[in-house]
N, C-alpha and C. Protein backbone atom coordinates (compact mmCIF):
# COMPACT_ATOMS: atom_id res chain seq x y z
N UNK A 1 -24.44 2.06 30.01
CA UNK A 1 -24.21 1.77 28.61
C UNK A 1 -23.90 0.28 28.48
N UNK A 2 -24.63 -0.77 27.50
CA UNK A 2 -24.27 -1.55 27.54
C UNK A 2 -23.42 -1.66 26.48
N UNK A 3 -22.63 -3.00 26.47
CA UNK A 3 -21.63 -3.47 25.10
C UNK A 3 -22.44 -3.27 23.99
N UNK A 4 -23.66 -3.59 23.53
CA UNK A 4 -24.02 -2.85 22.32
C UNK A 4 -23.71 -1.50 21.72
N UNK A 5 -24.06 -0.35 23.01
CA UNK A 5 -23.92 0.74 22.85
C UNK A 5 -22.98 1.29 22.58
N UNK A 6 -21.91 0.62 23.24
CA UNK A 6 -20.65 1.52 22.85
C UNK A 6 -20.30 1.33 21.09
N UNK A 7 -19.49 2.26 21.23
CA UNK A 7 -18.98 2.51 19.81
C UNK A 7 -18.50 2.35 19.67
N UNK A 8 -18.11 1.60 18.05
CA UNK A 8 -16.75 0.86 17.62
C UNK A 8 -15.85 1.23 17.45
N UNK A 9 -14.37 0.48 18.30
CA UNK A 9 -13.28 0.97 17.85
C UNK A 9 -12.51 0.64 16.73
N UNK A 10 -11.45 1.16 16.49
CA UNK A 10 -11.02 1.16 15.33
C UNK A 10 -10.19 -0.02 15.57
N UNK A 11 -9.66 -0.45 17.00
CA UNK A 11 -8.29 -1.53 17.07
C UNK A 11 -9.20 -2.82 17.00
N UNK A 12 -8.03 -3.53 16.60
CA UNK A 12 -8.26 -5.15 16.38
C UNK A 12 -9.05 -5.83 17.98
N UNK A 13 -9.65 -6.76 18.00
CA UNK A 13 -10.35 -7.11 18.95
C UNK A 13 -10.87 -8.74 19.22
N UNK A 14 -10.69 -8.65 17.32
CA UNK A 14 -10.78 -10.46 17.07
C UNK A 14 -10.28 -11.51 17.00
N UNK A 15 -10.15 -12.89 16.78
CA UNK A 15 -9.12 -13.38 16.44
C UNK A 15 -8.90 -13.73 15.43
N UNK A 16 -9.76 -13.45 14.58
CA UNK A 16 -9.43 -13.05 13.26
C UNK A 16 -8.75 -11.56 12.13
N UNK A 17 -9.12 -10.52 13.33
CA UNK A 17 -8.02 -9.68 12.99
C UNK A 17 -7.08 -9.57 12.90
N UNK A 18 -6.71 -10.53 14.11
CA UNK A 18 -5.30 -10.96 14.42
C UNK A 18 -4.51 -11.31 13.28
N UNK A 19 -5.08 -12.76 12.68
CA UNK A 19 -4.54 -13.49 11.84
C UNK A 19 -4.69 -12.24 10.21
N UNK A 20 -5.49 -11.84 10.07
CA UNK A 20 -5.75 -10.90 8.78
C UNK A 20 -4.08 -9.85 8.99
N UNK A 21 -3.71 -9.26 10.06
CA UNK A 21 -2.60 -8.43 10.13
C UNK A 21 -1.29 -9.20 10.06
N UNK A 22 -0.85 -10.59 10.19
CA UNK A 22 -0.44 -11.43 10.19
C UNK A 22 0.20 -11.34 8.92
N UNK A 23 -1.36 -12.21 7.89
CA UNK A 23 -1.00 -12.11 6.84
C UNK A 23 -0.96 -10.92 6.09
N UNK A 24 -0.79 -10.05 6.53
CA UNK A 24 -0.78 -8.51 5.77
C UNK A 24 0.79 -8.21 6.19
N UNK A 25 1.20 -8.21 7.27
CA UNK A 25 2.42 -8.03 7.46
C UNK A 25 3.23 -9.69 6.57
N UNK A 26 2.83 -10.43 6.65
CA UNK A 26 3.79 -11.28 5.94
C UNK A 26 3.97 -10.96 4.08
N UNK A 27 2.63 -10.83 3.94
CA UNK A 27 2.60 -10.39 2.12
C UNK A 27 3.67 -9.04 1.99
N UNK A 28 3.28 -8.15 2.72
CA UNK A 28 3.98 -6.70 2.67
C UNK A 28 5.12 -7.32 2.87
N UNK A 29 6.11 -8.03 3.83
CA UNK A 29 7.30 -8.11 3.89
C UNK A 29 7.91 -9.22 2.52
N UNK A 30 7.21 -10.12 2.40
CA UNK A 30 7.89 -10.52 1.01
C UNK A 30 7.46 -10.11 -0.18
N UNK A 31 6.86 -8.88 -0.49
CA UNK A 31 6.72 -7.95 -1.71
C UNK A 31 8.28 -7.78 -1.89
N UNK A 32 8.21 -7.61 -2.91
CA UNK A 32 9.74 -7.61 -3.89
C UNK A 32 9.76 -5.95 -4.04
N UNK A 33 10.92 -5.07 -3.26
CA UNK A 33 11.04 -3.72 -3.86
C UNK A 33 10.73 -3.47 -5.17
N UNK A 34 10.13 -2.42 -5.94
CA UNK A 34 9.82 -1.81 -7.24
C UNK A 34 11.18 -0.70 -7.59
N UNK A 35 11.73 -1.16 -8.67
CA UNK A 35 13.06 0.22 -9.04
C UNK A 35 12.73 0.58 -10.24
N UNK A 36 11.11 0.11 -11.12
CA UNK A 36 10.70 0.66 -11.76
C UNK A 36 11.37 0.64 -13.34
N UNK A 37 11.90 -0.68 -13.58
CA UNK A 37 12.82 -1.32 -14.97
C UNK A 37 11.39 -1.34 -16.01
N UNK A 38 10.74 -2.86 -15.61
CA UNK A 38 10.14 -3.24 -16.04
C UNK A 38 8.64 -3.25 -15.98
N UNK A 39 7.65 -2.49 -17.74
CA UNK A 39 6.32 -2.41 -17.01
C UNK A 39 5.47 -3.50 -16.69
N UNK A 40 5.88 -4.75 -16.94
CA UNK A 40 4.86 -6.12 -16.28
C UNK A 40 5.21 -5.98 -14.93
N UNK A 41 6.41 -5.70 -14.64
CA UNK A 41 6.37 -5.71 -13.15
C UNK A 41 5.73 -4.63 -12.95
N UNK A 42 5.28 -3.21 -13.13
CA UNK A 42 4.35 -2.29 -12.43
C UNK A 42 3.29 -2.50 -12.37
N UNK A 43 2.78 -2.99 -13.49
CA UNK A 43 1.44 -3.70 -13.21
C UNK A 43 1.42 -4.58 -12.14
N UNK A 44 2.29 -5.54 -11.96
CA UNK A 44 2.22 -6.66 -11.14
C UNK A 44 2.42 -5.87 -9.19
N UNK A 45 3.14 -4.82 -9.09
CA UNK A 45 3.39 -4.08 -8.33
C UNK A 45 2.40 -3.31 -8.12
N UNK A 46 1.54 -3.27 -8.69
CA UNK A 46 0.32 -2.04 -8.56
C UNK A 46 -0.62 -3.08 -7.67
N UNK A 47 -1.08 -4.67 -9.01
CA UNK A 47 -1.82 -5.13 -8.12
C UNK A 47 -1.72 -5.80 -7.05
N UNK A 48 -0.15 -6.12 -6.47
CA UNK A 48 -0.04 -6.82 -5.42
C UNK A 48 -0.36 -5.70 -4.16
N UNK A 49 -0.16 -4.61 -4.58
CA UNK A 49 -0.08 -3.95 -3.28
C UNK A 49 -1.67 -3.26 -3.03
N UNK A 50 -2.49 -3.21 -4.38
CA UNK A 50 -3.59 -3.45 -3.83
C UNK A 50 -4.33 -4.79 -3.21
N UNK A 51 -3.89 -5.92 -3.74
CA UNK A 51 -4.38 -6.93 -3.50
C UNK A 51 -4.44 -6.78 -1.60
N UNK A 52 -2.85 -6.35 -1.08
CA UNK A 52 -2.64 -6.44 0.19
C UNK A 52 -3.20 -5.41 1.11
N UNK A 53 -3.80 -4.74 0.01
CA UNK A 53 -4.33 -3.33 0.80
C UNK A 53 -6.01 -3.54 0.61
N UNK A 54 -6.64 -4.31 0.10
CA UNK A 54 -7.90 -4.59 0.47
C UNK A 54 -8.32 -5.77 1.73
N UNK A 55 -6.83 -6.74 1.70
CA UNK A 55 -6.98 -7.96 3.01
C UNK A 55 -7.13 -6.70 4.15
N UNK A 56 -6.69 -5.97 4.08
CA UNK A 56 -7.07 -5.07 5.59
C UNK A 56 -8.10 -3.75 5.63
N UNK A 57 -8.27 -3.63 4.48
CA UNK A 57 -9.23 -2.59 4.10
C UNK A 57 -9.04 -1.14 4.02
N UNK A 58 -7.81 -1.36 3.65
CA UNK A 58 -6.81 0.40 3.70
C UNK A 58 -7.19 1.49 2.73
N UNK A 59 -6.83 2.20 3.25
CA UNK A 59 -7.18 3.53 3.12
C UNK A 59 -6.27 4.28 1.82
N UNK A 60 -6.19 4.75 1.37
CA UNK A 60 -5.57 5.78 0.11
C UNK A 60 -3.84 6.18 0.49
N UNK A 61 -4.12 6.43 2.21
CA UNK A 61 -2.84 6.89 2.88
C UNK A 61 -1.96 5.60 2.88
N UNK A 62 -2.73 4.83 3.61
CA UNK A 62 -1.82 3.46 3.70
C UNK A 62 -1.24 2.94 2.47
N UNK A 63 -2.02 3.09 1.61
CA UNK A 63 -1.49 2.12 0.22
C UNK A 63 -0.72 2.93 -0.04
N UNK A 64 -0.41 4.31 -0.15
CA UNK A 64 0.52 5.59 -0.87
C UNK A 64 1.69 4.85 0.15
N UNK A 65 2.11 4.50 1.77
CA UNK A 65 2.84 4.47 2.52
C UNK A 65 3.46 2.99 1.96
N UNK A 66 2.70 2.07 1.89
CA UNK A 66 2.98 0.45 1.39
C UNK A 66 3.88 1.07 -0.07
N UNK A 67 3.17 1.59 -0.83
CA UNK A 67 3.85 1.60 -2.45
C UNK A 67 5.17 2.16 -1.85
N UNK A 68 5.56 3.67 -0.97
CA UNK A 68 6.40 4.24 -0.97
C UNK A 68 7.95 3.62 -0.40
N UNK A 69 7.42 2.57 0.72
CA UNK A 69 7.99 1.77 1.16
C UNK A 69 8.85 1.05 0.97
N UNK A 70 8.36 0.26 -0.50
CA UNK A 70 8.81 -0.68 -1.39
C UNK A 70 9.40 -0.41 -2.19
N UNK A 71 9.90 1.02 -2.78
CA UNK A 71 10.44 1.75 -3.74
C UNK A 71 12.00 1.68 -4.13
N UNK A 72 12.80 1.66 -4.79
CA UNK A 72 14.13 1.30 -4.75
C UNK A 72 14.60 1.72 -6.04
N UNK A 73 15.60 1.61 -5.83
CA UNK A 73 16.70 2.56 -7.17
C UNK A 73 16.16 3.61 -7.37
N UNK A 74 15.72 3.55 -9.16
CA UNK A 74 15.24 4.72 -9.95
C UNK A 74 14.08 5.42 -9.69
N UNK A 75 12.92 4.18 -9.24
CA UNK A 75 11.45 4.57 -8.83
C UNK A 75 12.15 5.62 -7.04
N UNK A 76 12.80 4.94 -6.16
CA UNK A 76 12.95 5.73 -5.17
C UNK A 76 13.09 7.00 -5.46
N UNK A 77 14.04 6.80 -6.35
CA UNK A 77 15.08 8.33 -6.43
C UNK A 77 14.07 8.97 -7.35
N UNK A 78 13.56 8.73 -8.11
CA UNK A 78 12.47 9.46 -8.82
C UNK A 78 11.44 9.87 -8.01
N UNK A 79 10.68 9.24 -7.17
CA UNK A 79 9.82 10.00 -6.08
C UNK A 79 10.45 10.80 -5.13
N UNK A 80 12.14 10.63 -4.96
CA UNK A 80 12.40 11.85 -3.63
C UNK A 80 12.64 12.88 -4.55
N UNK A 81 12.23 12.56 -5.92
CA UNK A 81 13.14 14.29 -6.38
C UNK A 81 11.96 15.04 -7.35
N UNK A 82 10.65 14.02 -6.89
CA UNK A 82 9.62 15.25 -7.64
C UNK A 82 8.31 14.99 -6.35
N UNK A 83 7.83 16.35 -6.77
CA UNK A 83 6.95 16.90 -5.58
C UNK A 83 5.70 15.63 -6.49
N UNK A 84 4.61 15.27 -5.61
CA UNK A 84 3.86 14.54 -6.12
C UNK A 84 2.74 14.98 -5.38
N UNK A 85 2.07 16.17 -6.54
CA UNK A 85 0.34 16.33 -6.38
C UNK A 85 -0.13 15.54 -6.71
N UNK A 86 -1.11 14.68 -6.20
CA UNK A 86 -2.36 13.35 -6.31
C UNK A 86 -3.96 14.35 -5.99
N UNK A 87 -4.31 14.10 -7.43
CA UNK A 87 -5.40 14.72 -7.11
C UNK A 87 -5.95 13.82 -7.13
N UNK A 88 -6.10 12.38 -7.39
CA UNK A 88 -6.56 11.50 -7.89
C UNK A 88 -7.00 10.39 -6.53
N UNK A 89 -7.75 9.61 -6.42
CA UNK A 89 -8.22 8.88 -4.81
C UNK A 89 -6.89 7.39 -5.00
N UNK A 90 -6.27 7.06 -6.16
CA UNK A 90 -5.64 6.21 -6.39
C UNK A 90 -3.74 6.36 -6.01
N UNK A 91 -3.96 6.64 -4.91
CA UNK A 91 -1.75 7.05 -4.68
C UNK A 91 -1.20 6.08 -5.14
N UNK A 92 -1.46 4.84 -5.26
CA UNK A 92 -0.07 3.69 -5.28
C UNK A 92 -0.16 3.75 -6.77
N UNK A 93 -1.28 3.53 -7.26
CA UNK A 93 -0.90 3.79 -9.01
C UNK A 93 -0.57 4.96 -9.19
N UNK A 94 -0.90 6.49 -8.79
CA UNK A 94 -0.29 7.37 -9.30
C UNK A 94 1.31 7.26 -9.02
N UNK A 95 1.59 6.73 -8.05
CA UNK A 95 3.27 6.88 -7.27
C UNK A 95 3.96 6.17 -8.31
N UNK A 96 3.49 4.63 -8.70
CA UNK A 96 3.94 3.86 -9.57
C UNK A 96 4.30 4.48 -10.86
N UNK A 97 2.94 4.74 -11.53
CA UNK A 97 2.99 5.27 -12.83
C UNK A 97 3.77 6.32 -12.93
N UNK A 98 3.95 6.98 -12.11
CA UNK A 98 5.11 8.01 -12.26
C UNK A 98 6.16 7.88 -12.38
N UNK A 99 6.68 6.52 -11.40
CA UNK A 99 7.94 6.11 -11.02
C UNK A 99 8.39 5.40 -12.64
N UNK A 100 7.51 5.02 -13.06
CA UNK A 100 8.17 4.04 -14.60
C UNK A 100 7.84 4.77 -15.29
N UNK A 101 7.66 6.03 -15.38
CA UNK A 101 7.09 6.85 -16.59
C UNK A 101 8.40 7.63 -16.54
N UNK A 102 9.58 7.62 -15.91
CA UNK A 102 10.60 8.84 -16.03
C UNK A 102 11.85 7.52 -17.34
């Protein structure tokens, strides 16, 4: 089998992956928790965390895990105390919109 043949893995390999997780872990860590006061900030919270979730090319799970992450006060305590069916392919806006909708 040569290096063509084989099949791609899923782990980083480049050195530009490198730097892409870098800046994905640096954006994610200075995202500002969401406690779900204000709706310019949900908007602004919706699109930062997509913004950071397309630099790596994430998945529905990941962005639901990033939004959940970031959650604080009212938005926290409002997602640990209701069950959240997502039928929808969008988790971080459904998680959000929920969280400022109580």
């Amino acid at each position: 089998m040569t290096k063509e043949d084989e099949p791609e893995t899923t782990t980083m390999h480049r050195p530009q992956d490198s730097a892409i997780m870098i800046c994905y872990r640096e954006c994610l860590t200075n995202l500002e928790k969401f406690n779900g006061n204000e709706e310019t900030k949900t908007v602004q919270f919706i699109n930062n965390i997509e913004r950071i979730g397309r630099m790596i090319k994430a998945n529905d799970d990941i962005l639901h895990c990033m939004c959940v992450a970031k959650l604080d006060g009212e938005a926290k305590r409002w997602y640990e105390n209701n069950t959240i069916t997502m039928t929808s392919s969008n988790y971080a806006t459904n998680t959000i919109q929920g969280c400022h909708s109580e």
